[in-house]
Protein backbone atom coordinates (compact mmCIF):
# COMPACT_ATOMS: atom_id res chain seq x y z
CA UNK A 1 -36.50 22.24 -141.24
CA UNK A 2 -34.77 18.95 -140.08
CA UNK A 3 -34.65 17.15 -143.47
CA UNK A 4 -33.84 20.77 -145.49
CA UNK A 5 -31.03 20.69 -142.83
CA UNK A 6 -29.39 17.57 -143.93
CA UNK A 7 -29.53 18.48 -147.21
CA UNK A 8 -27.78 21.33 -147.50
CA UNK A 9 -24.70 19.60 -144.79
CA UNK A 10 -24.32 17.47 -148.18
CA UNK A 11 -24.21 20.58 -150.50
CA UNK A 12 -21.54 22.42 -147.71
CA UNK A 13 -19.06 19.53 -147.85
CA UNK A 14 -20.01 18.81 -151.43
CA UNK A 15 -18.42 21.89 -152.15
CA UNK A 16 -15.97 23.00 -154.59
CA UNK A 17 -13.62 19.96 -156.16
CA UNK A 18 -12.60 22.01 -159.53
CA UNK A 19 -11.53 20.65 -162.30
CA UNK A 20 -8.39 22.42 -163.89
CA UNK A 21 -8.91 21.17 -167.56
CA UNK A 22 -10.59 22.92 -169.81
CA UNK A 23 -13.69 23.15 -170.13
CA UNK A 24 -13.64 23.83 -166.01
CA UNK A 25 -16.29 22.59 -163.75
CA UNK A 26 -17.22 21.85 -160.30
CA UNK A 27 -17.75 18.44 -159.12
CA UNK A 28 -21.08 18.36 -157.02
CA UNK A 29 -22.55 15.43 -154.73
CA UNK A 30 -25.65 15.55 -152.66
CA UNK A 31 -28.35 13.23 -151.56
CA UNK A 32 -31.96 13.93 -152.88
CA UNK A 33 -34.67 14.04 -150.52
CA UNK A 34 -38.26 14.47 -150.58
CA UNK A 35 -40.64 16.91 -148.30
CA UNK A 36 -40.25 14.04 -145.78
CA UNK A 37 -37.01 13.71 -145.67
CA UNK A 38 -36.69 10.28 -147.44
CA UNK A 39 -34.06 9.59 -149.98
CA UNK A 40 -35.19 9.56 -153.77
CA UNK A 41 -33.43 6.30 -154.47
CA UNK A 42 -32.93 4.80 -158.06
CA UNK A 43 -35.24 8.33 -159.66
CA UNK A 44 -34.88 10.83 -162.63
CA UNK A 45 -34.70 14.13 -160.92
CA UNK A 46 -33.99 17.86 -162.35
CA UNK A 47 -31.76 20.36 -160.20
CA UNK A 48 -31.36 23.84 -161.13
CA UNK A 49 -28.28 25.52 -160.14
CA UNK A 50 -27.65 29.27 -159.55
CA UNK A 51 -24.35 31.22 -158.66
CA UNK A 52 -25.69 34.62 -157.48
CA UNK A 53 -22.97 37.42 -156.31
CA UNK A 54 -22.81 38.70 -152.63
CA UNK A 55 -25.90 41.26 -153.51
CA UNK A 56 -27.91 39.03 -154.54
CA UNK A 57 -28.03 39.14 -158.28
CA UNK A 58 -28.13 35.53 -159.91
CA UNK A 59 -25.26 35.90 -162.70
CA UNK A 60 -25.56 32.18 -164.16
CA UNK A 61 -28.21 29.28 -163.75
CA UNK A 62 -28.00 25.93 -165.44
CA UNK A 63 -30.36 23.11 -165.22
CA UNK A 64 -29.17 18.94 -164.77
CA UNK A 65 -31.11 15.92 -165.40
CA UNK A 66 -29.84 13.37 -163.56
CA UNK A 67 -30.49 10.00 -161.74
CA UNK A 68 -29.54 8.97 -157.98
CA UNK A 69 -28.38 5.88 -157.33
CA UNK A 70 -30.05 3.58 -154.60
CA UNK A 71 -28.92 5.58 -151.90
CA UNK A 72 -30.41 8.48 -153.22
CA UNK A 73 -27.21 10.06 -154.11
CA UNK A 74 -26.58 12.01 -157.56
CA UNK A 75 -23.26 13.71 -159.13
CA UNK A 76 -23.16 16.57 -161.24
CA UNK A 77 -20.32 18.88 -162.68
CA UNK A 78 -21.19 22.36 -162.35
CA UNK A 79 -20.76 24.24 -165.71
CA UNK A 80 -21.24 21.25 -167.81
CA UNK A 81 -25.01 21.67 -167.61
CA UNK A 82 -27.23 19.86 -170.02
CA UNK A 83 -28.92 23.69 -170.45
CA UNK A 84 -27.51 26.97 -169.43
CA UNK A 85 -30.43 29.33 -168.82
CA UNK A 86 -28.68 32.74 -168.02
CA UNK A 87 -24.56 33.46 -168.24
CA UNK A 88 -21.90 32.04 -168.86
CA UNK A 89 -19.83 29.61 -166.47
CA UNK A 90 -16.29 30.42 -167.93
CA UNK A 91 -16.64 34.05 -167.64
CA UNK A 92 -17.59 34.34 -163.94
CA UNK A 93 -14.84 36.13 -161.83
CA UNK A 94 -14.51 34.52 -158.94
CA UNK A 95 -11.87 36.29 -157.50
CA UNK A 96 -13.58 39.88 -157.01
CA UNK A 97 -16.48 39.01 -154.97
CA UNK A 98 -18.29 36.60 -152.85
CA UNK A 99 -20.06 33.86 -154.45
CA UNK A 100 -23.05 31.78 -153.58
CA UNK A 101 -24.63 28.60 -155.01
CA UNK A 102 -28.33 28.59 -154.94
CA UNK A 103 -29.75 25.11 -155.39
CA UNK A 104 -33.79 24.20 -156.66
CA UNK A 105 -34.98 20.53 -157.63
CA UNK A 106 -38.08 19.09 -158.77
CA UNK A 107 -38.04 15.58 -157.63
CA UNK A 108 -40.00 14.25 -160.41
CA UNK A 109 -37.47 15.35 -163.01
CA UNK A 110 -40.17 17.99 -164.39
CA UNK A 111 -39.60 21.93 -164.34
CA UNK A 112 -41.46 22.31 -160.77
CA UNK A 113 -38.39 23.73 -158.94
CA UNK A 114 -38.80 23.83 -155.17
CA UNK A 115 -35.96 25.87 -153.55
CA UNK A 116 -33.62 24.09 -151.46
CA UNK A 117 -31.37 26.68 -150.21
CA UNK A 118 -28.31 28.74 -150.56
CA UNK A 119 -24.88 28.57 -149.67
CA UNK A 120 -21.54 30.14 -149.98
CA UNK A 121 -18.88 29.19 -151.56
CA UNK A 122 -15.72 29.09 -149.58
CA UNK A 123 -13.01 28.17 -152.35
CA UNK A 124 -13.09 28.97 -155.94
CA UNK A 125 -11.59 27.10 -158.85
CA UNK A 126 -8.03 27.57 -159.15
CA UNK A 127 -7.82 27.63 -162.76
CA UNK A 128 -10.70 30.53 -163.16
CA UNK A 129 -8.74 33.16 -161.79
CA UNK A 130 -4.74 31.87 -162.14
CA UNK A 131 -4.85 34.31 -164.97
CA UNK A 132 -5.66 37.23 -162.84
CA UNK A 133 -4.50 39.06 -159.79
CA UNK A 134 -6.63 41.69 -156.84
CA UNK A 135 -4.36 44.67 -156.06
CA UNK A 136 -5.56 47.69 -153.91
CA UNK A 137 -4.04 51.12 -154.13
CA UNK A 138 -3.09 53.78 -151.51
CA UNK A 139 -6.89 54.55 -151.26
CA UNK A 140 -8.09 51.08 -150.61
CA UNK A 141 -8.98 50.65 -153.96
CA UNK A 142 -9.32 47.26 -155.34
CA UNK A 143 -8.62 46.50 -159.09
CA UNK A 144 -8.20 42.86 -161.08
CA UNK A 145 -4.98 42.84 -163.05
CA UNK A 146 -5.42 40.87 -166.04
CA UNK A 147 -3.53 39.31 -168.90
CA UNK A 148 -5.03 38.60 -172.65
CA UNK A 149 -4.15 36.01 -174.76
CA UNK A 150 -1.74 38.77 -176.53
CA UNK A 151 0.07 39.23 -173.08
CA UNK A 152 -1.62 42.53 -172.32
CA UNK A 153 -2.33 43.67 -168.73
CA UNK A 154 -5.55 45.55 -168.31
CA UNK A 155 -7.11 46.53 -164.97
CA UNK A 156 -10.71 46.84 -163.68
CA UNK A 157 -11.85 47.63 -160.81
CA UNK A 158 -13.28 45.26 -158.20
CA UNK A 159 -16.94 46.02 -156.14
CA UNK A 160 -16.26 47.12 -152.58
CA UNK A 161 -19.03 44.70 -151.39
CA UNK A 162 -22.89 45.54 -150.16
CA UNK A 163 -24.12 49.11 -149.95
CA UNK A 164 -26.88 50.47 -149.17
CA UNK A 165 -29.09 51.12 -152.47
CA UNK A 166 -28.24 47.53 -153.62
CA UNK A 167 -30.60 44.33 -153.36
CA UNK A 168 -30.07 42.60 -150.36
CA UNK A 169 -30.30 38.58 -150.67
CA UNK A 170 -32.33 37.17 -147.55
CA UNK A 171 -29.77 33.88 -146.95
CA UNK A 172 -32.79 32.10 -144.98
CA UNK A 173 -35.02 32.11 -148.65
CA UNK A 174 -33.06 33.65 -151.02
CA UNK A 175 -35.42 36.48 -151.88
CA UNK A 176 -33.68 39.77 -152.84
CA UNK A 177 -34.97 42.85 -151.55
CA UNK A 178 -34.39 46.71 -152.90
CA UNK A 179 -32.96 49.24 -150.45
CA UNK A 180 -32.93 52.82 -150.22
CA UNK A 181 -30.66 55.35 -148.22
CA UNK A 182 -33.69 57.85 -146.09
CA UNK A 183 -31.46 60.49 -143.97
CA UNK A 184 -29.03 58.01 -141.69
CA UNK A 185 -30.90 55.03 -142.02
CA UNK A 186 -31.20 51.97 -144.69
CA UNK A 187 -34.47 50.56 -145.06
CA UNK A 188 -35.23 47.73 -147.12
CA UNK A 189 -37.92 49.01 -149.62
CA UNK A 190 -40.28 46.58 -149.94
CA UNK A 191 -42.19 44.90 -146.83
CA UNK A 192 -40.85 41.59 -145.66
CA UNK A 193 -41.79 38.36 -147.29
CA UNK A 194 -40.57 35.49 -145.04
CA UNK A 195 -42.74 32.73 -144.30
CA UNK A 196 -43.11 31.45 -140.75
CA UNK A 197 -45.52 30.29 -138.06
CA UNK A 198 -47.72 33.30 -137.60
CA UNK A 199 -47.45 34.95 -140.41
CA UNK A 200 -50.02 35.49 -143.18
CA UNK A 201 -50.89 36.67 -146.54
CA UNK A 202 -53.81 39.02 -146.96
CA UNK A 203 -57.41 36.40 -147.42
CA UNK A 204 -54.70 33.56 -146.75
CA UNK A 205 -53.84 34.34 -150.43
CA UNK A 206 -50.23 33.55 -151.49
CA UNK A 207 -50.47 35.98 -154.36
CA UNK A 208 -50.96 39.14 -152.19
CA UNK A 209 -47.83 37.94 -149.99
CA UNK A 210 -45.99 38.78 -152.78
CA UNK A 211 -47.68 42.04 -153.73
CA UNK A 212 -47.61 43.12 -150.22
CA UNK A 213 -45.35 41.27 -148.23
CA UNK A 214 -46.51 39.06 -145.04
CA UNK A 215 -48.53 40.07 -141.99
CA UNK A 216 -47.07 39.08 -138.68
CA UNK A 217 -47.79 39.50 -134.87
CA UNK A 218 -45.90 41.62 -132.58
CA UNK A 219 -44.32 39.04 -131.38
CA UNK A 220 -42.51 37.50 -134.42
CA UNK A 221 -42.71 40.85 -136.17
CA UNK A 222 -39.99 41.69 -133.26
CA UNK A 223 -37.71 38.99 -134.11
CA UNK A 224 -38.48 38.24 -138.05
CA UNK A 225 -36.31 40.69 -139.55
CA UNK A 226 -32.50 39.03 -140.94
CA UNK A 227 -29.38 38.80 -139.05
CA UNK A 228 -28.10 43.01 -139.99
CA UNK A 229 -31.33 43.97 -139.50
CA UNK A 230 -33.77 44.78 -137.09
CA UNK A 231 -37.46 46.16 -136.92
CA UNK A 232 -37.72 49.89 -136.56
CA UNK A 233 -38.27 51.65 -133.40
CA UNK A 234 -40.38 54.49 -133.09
CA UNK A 235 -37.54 57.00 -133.26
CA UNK A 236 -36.19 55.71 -136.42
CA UNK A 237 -39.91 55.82 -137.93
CA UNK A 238 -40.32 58.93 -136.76
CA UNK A 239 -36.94 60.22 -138.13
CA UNK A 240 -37.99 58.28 -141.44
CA UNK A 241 -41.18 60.58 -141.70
CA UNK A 242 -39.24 63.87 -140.71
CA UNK A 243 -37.00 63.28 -143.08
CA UNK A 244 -40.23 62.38 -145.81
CA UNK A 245 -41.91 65.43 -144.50
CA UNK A 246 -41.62 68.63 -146.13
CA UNK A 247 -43.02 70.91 -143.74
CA UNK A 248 -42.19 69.01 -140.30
CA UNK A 249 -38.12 67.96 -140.09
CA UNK A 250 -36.96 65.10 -138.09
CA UNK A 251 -36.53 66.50 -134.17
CA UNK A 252 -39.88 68.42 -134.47
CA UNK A 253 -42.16 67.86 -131.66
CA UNK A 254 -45.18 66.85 -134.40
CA UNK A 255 -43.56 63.62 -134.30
CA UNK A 256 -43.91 62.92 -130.61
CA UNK A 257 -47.65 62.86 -131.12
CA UNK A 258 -50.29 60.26 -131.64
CA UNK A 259 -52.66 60.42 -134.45
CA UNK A 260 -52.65 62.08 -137.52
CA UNK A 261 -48.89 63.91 -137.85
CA UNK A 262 -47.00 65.91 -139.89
CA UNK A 263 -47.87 67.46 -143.39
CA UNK A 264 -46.90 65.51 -146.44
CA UNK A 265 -44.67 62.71 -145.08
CA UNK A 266 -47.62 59.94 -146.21
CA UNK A 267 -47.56 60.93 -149.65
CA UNK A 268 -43.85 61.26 -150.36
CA UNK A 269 -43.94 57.42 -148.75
CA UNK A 270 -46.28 55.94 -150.61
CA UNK A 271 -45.82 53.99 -153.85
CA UNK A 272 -46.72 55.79 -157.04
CA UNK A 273 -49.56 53.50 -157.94
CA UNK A 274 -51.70 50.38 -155.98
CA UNK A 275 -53.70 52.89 -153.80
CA UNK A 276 -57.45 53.34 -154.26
CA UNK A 277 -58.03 57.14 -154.99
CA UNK A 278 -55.13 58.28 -152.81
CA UNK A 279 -51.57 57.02 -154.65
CA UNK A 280 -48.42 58.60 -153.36
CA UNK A 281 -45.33 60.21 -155.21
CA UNK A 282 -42.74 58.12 -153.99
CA UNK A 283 -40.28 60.50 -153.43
CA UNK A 284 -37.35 58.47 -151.97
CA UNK A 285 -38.06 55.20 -153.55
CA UNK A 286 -39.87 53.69 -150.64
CA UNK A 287 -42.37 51.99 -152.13
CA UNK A 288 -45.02 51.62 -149.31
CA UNK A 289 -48.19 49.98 -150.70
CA UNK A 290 -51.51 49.27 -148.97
CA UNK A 291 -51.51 45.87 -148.24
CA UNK A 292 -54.08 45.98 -145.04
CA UNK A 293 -53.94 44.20 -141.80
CA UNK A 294 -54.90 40.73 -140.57
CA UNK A 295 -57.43 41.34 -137.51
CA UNK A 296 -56.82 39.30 -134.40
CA UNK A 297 -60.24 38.07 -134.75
CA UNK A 298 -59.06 36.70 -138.14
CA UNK A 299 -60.75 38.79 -140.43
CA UNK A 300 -58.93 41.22 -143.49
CA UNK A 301 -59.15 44.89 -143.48
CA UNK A 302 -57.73 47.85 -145.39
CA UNK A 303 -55.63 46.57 -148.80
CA UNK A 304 -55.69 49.11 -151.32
CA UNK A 305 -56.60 51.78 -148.78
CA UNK A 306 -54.29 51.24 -145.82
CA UNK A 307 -50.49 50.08 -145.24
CA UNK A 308 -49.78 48.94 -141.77
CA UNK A 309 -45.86 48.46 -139.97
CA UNK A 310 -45.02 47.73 -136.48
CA UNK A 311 -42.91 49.61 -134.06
CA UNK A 312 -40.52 47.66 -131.94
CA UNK A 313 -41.75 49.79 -129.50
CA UNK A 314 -44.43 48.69 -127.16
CA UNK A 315 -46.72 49.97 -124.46
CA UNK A 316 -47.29 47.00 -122.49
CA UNK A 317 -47.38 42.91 -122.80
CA UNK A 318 -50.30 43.24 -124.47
CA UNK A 319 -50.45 46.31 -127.07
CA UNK A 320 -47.81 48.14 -129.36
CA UNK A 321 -46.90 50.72 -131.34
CA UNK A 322 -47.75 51.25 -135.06
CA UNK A 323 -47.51 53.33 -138.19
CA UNK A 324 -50.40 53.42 -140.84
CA UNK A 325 -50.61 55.17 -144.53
CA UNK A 326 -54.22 55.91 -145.93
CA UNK A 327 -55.50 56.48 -149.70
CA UNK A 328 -57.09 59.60 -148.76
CA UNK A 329 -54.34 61.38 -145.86
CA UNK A 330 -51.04 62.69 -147.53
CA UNK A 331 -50.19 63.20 -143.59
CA UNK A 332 -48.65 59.94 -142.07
CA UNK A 333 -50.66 58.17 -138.47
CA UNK A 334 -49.24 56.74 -135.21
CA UNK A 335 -51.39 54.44 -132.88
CA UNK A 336 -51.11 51.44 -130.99
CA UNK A 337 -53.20 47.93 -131.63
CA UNK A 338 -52.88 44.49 -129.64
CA UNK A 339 -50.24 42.56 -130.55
CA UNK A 340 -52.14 39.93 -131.90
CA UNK A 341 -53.00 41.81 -135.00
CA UNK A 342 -51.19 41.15 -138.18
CA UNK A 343 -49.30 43.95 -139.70
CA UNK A 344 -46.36 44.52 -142.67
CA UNK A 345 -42.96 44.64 -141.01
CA UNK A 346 -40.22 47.00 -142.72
CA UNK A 347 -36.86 46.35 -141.98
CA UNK A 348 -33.92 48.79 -141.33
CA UNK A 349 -30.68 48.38 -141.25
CA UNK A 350 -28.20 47.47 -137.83
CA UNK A 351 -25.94 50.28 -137.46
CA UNK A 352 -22.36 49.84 -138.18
């Protein structure tokens, strides 16, 4: 994390010089580094840049072939590319949202991207949005007054920011995750995929990580989740299957038990398809697949019949709370395990 560190200090204060001549571009400096941190002096390298919005969603990429010098340092003018692969640079309206550069290389000047990281930008270029101007009205309501070439003005109106029911970009990796609005609560809808120490994929095999997500102790599970976001505690699972149930509402004592709860909650949870004899109907877009459990003994158990997520909740130093889905119960299961087991963490939301 040291070397990835000093990277991306280059790519901060690298950040924006623009160009006001047409075609506009950003000037961009960094130093190239390998795994070990040592500068890639006097070498052919390929860097893939992407400017994503606020929610995530990557609205132009561009690839550069381009040598470092023999301090390892390399220039490039961002939107002069030598190949755009999605959007285009001179469109991009900078001035109605935040903006983020996402930055991959492959040090041996190949297509092997490996990601680098993200990070924001904190000036735009002058000259891509002189021609416009961000007005609210009495409601808050923010619009972009433009001009055409004709001297028309035309107004459209500018995104608010993140809600709830849009991706949500992970800054640490820059993995985007769906989200979905269950009673008063935002859950991401997809279990969370970020690696670190103590975490694993089902059979140590990267492909299920990103079927299923990763499988991580209590004790990281606790403190994994991104800054906004927190794991769930048992009342907000147990309001999440209330509010999934349709015989058992959220407040009903059913919940309050151990075991096997509630009527239907399970199978308006579970994903539509993935399950072995037992798929759900997914009713609120939850998306919860059976992507088993890591044993503390270091064994597998349960994918395609089982989905496990922690509780923040525990009993004592040594065992927790959880919450498990099965291929063959439409009902939903509470329970508690040693902390050393590995289980899918879900995510909700920090209340505003």
């Amino acid at each position: 994390m040291k070397n990835l560190t000093f990277f991306l200090a280059f790519l901060v204060f690298g950040l924006p010089a623009a160009y006001t001549q047409i075609p506009q571009a950003i000037k961009y400096q960094a130093v190239a580094r390998d795994m070990e941190g040592n500068s890639l002096n006097n070498q052919d390298i390929s860097v893939k840049i992407s400017i994503l919005t606020g929610i995530g969603e990557v609205i132009y990429s561009e690839i550069h072939h381009v040598s470092t010098n023999e301090f390892g340092l390399f220039t490039l003018e961002i939107g002069q590319p030598d190949e755009v692969l999605l959007g285009d640079f001179s469109t991009i309206q900078w001035g109605t949202a935040d903006h983020f550069l996402k930055l991959e290389m492959d040090e041996n000047g190949g297509e092997d991207y490996r990601f680098l990281g993200i990070s924001q930008f904190l000036s735009v270029p002058y000259a891509s949005i002189s021609n416009s101007l961000i007005l609210s009205d009495a409601n808050g309501n923010k619009y972009q007054v433009m001009v055409d070439t004709s001297g028309n003005l035309f107004t459209t109106p500018v995104e608010t920011g993140w809600q709830c029911g849009m991706p949500f970009m992970d800054q640490r990796d820059g993995r985007a995750y769906p989200t979905v609005q269950i009673g008063d609560r935002c859950w991401m809808a997809e279990n969370l995929n970020y690696y670190t120490d103590n975490s694993y994929c089902y059979q140590d095999n990267p492909s299920y990580c990103d079927e299923y997500g990763r499988l991580y102790d209590w004790f990281t599970a606790i403190t994994i989740c991104p800054a906004g976001w927190h794991l769930p505690s048992e009342m907000e699972i147990e309001l999440l299957e209330g509010e999934a149930d349709s015989q058992y509402p959220p407040g009903d004592p059913i919940w309050n038990n151990s075991g096997w709860r509630g009527f239907d909650a399970g199978k308006n949870l579970k994903s539509t398809s993935g399950w072995n004899n037992g798929n759900g109907v997914d009713l609120y877009g939850f998306g919860f697949l059976p992507g088993g459990k890591r044993l503390n003994t270091g064994g597998y158990s349960g994918r395609l019949s089982a989905g496990y997520i922690w509780s923040a909740d525990e009993t004592n130093a040594t065992i927790s709370w959880y919450h498990t889905l099965y291929n063959n119960h439409d009902d939903a299961y509470k329970g508690t395990n040693v902390k050393e087991t590995g289980m899918s963490v879900r995510c909700v939301k920090d209340s505003d």
